[in-house]
Protein backbone atom coordinates (compact mmCIF):
# COMPACT_ATOMS: atom_id res chain seq x y z
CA UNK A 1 37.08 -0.51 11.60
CA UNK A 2 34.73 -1.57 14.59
CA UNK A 3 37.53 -4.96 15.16
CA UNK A 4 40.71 -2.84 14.44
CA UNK A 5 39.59 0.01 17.29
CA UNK A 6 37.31 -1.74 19.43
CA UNK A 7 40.49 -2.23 22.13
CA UNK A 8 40.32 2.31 21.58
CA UNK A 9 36.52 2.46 23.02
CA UNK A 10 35.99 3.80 19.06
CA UNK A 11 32.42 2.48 17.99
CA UNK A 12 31.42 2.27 14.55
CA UNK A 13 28.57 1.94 13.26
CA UNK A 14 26.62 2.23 9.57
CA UNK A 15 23.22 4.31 9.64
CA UNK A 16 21.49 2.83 6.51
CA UNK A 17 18.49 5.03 5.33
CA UNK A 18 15.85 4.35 2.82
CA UNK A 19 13.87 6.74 1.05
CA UNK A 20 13.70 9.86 3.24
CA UNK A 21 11.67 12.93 2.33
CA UNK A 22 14.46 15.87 1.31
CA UNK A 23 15.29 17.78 -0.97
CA UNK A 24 17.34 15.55 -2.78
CA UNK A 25 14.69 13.54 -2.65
CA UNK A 26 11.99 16.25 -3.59
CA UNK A 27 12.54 15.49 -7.61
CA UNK A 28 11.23 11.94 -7.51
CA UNK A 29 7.78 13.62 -6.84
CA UNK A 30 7.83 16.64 -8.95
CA UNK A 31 9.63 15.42 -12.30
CA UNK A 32 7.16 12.67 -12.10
CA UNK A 33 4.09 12.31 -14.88
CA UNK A 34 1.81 11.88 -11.69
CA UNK A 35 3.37 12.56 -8.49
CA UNK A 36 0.70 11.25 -6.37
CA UNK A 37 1.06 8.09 -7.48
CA UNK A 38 4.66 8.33 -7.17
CA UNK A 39 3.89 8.98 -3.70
CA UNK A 40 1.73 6.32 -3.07
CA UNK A 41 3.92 3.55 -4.96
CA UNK A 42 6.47 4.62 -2.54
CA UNK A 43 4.45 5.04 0.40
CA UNK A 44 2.72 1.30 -0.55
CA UNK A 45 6.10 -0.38 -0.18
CA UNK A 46 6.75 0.62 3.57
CA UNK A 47 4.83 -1.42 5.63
CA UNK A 48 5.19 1.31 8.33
CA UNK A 49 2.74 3.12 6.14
CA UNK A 50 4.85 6.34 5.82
CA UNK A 51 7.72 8.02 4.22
CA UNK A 52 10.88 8.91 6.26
CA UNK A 53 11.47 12.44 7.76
CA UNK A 54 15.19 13.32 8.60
CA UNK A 55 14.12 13.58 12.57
CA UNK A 56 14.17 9.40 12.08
CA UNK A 57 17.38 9.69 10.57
CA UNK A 58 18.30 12.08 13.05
CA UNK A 59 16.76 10.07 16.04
CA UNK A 60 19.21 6.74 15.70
CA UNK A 61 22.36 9.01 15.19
CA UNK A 62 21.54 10.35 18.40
CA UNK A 63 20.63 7.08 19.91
CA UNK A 64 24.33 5.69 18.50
CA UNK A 65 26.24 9.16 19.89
CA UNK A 66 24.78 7.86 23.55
CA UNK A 67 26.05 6.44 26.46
CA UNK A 68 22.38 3.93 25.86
CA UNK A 69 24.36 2.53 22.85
CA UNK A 70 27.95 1.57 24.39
CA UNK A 71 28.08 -1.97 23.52
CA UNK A 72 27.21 -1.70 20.24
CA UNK A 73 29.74 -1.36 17.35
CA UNK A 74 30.23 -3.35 14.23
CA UNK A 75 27.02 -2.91 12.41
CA UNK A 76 24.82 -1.52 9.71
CA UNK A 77 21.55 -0.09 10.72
CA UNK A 78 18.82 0.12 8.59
CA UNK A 79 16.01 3.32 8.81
CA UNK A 80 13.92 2.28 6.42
CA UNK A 81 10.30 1.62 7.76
CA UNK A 82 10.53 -1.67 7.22
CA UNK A 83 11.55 -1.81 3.33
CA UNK A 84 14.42 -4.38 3.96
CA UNK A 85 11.59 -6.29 5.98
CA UNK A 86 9.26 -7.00 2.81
């Protein structure tokens, strides 16, 4: 889509997020035998030390809806506090 409307000034662009703290997220926790360590499995395999929160979600979309971001089209962007990195 970025090649076939690139010549349209139409950007696009694929936010990628990991393992963000939601609701829909909430049940990996609380079905869980021991949801601490659920938590800290998860936690231990982000070397940014953290789960995500929608704000960082939130924070690229903005970043890509910006005049900051008008040369960029084309790609996949990963939110993921490093998981891909590991």
């Amino acid at each position: 889509m970025a090649v076939d409307y690139g010549h349209e000034n139409i950007r696009v662009n694929a936010i990628c997020p990991g393992f963000v703290e939601t609701e829909l997220t909430e049940p990996v926790f609380t079905q869980a035998p021991d949801p601490q360590a659920v938590r800290r499995e998860r936690i231990a395999v982000h070397p940014i030390g953290r789960l995500g929160q929608p704000d960082d979600v939130a924070g690229l979309a903005v970043f890509l809806a910006s005049d900051e971001s008008a040369w960029i089209t084309g790609t996949a962007l990963p939110v993921d506090g490093g998981y891909l990195a590991v």
